[in-house]
PDB file of N, CA and C in Angstrom:
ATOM      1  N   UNK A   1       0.608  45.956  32.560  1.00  0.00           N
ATOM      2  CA  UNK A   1       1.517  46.867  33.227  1.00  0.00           C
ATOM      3  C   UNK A   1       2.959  46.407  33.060  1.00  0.00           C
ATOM      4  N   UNK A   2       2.819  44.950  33.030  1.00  0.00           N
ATOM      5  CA  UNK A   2       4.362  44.910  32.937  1.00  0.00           C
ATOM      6  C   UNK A   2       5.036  45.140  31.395  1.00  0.00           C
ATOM      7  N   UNK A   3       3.995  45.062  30.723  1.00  0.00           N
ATOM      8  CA  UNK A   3       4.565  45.265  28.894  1.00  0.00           C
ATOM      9  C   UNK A   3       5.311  47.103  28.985  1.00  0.00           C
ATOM     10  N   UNK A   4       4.261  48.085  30.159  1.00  0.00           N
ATOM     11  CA  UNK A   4       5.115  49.366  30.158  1.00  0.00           C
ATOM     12  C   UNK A   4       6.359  49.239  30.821  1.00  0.00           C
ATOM     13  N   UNK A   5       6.578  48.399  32.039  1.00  0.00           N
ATOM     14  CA  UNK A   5       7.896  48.222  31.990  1.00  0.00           C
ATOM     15  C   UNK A   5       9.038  48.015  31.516  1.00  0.00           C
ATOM     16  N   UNK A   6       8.516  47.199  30.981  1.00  0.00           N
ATOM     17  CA  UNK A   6       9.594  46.199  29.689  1.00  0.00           C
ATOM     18  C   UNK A   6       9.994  47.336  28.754  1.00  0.00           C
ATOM     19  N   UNK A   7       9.084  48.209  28.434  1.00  0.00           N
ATOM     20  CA  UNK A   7       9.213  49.513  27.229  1.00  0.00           C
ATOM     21  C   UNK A   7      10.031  50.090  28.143  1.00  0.00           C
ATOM     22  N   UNK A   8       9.730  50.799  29.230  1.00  0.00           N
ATOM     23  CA  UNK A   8      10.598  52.511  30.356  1.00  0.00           C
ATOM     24  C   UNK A   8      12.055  51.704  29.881  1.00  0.00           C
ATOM     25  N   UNK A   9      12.421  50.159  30.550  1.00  0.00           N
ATOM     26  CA  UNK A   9      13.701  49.663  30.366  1.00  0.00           C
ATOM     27  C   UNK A   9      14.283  49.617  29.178  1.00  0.00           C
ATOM     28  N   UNK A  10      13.858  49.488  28.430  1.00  0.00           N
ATOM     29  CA  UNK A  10      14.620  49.476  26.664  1.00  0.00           C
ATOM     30  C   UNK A  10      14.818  51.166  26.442  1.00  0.00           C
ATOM     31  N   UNK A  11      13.725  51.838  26.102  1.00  0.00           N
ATOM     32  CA  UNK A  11      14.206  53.244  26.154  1.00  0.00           C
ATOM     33  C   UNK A  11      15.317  53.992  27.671  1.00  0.00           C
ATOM     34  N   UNK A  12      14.969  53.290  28.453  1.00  0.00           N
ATOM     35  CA  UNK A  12      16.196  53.453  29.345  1.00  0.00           C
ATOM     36  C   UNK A  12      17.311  53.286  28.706  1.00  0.00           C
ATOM     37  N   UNK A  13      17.487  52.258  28.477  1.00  0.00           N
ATOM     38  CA  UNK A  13      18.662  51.531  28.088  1.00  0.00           C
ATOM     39  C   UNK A  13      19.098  52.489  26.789  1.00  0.00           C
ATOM     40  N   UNK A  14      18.659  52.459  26.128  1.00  0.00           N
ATOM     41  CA  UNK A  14      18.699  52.631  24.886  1.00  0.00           C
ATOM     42  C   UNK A  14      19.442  54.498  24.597  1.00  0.00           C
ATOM     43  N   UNK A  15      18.680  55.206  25.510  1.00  0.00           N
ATOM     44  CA  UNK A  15      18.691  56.586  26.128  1.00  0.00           C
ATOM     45  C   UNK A  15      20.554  57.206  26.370  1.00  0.00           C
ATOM     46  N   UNK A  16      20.756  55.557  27.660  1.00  0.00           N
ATOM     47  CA  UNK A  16      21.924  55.325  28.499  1.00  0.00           C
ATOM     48  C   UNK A  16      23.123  54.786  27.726  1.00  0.00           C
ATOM     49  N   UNK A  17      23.010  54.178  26.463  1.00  0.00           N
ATOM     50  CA  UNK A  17      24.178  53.868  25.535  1.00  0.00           C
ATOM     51  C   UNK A  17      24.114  54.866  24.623  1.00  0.00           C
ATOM     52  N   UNK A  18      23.140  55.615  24.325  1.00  0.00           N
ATOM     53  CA  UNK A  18      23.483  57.252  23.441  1.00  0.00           C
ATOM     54  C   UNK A  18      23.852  58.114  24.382  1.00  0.00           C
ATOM     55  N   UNK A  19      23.501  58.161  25.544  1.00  0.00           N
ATOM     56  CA  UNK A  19      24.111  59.368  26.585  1.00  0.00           C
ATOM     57  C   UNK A  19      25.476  59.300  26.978  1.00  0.00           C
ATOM     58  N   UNK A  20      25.258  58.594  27.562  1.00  0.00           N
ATOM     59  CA  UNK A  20      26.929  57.893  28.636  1.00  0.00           C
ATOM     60  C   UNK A  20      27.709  57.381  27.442  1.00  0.00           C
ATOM     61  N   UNK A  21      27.952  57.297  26.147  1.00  0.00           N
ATOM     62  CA  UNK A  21      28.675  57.052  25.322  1.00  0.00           C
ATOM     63  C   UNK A  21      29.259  57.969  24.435  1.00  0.00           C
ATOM     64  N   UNK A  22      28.186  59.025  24.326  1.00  0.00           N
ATOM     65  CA  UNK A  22      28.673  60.452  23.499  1.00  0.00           C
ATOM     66  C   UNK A  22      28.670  60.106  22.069  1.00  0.00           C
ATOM     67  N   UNK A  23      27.411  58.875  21.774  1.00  0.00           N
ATOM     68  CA  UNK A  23      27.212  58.590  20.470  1.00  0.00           C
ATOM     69  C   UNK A  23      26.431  60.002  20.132  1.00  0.00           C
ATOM     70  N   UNK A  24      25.230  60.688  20.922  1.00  0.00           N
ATOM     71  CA  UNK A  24      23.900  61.239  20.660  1.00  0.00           C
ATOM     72  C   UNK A  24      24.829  62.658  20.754  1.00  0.00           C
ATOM     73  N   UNK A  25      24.366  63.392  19.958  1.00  0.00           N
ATOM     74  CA  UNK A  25      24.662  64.899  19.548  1.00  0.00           C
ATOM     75  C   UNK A  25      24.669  65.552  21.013  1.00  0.00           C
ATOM     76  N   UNK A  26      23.505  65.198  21.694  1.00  0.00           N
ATOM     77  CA  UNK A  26      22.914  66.354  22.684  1.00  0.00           C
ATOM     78  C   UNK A  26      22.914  64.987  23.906  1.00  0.00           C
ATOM     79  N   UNK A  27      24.080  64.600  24.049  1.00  0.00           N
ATOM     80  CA  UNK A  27      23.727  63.620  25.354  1.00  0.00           C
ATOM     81  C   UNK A  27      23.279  64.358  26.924  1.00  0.00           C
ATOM     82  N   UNK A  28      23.535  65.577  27.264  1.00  0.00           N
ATOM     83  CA  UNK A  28      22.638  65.855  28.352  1.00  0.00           C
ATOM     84  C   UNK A  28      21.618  65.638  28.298  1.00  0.00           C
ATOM     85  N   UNK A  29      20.735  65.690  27.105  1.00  0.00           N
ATOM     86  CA  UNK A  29      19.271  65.299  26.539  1.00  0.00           C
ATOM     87  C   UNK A  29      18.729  63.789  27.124  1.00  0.00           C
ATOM     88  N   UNK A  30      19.990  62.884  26.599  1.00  0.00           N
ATOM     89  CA  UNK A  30      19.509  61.638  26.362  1.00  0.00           C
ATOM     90  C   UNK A  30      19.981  61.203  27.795  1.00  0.00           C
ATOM     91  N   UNK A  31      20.793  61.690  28.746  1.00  0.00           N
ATOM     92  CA  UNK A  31      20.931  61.580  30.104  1.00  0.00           C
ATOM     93  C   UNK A  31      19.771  61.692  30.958  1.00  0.00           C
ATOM     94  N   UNK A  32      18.812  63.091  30.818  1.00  0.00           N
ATOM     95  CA  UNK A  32      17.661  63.708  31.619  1.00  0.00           C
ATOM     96  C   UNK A  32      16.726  62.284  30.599  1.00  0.00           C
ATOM     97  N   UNK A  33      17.040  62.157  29.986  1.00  0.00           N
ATOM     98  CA  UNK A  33      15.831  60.720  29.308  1.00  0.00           C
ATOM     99  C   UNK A  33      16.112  59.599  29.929  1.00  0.00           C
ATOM    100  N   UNK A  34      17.286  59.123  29.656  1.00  0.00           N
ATOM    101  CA  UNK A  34      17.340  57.403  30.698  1.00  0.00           C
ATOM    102  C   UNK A  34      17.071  57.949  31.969  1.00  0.00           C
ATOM    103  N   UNK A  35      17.226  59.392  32.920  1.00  0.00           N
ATOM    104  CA  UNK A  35      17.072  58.970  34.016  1.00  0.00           C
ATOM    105  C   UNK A  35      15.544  59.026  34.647  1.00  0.00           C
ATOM    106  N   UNK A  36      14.538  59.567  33.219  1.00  0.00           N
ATOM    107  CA  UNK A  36      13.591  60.290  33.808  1.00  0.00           C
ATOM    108  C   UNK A  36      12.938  58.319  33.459  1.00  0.00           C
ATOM    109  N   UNK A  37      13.467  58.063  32.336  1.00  0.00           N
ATOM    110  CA  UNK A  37      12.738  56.422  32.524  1.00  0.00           C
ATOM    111  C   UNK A  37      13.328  55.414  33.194  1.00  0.00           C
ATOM    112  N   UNK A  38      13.988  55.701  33.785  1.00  0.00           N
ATOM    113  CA  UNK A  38      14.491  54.610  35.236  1.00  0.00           C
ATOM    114  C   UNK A  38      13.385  54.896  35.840  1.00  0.00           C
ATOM    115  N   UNK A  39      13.256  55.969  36.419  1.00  0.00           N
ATOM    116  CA  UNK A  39      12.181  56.657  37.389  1.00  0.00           C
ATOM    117  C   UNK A  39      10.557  56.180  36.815  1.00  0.00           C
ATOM    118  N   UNK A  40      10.301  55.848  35.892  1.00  0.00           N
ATOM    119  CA  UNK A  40       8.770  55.770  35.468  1.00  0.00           C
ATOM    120  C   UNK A  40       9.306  53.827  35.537  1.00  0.00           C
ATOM    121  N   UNK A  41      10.378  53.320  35.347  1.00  0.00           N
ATOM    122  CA  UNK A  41      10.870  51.721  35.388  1.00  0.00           C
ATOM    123  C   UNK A  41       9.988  51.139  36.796  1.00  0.00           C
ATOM    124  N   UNK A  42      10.660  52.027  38.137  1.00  0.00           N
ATOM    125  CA  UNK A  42      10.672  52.094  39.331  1.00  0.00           C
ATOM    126  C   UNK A  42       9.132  52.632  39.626  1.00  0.00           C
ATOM    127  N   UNK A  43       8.486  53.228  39.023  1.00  0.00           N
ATOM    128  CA  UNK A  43       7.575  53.228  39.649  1.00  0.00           C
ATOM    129  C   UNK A  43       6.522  52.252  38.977  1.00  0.00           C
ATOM    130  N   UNK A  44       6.736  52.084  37.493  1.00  0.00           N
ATOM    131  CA  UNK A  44       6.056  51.288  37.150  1.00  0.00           C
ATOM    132  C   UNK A  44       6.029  49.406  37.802  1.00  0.00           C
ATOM    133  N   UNK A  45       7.518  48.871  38.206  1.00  0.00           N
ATOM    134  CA  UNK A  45       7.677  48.415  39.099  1.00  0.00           C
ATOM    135  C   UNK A  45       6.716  47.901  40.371  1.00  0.00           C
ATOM    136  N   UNK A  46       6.599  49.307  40.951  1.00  0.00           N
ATOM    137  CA  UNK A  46       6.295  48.851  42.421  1.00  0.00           C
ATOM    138  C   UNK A  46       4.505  49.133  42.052  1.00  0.00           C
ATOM    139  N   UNK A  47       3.942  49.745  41.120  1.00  0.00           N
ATOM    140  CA  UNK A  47       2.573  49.206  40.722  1.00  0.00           C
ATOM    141  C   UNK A  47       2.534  48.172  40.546  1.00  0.00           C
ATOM    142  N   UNK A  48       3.066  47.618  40.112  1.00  0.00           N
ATOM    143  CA  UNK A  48       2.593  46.217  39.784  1.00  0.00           C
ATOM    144  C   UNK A  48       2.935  45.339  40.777  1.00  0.00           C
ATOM    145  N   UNK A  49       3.813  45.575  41.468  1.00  0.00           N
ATOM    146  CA  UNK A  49       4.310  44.824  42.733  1.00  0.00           C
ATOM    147  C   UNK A  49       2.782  44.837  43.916  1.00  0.00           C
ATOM    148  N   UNK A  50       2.316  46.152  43.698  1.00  0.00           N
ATOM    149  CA  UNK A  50       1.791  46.312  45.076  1.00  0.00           C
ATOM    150  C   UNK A  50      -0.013  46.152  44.451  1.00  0.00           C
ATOM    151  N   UNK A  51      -0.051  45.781  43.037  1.00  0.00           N
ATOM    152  CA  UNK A  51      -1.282  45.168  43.144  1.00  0.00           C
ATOM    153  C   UNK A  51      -1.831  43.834  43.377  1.00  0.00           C
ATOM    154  N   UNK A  52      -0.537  42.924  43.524  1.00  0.00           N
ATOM    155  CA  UNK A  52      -0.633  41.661  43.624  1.00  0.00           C
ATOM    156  C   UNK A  52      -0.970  40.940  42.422  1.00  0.00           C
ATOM    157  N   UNK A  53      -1.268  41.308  41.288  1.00  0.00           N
ATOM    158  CA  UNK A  53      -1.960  40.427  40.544  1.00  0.00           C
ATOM    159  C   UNK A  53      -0.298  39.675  39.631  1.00  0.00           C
ATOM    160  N   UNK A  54      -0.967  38.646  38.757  1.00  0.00           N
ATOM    161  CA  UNK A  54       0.553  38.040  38.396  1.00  0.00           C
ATOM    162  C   UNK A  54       0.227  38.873  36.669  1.00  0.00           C
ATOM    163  N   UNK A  55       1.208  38.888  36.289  1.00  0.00           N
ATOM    164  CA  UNK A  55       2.045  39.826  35.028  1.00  0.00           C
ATOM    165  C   UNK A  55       1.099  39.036  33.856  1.00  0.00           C
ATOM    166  N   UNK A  56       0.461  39.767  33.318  1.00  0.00           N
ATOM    167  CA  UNK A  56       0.182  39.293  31.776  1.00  0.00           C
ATOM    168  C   UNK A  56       1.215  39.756  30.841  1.00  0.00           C
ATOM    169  N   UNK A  57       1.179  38.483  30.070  1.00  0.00           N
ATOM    170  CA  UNK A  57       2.379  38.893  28.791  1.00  0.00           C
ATOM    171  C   UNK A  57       2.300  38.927  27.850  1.00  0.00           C
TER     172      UNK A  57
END
């Protein structure tokens, strides 16, 4: 679970320096994308938080 985290955050990221920069053609696009994978970050997050188990890597 935490390897999908690690992924939501890079395509976050990644989403958020083509959006908020006005590198990406269609940055409203890549805006509704970093924010929709913050949101899967955060929940992926608190799964793993709230199963207790420790992080395989």
């Amino acid at each position: 679970m935490l390897g999908w985290t690690l992924v939501f955050l890079v395509v976050a990221i990644v989403a958020g320096l083509l959006g908020f920069t006005g590198i990406a053609g269609a940055a409203g696009i890549a805006k509704i994308i970093f924010f929709l994978f913050i949101v899967l970050l955060v929940i992926s997050l608190l799964i793993n938080a709230l199963k207790g188990k420790s992080p395989r890597l």
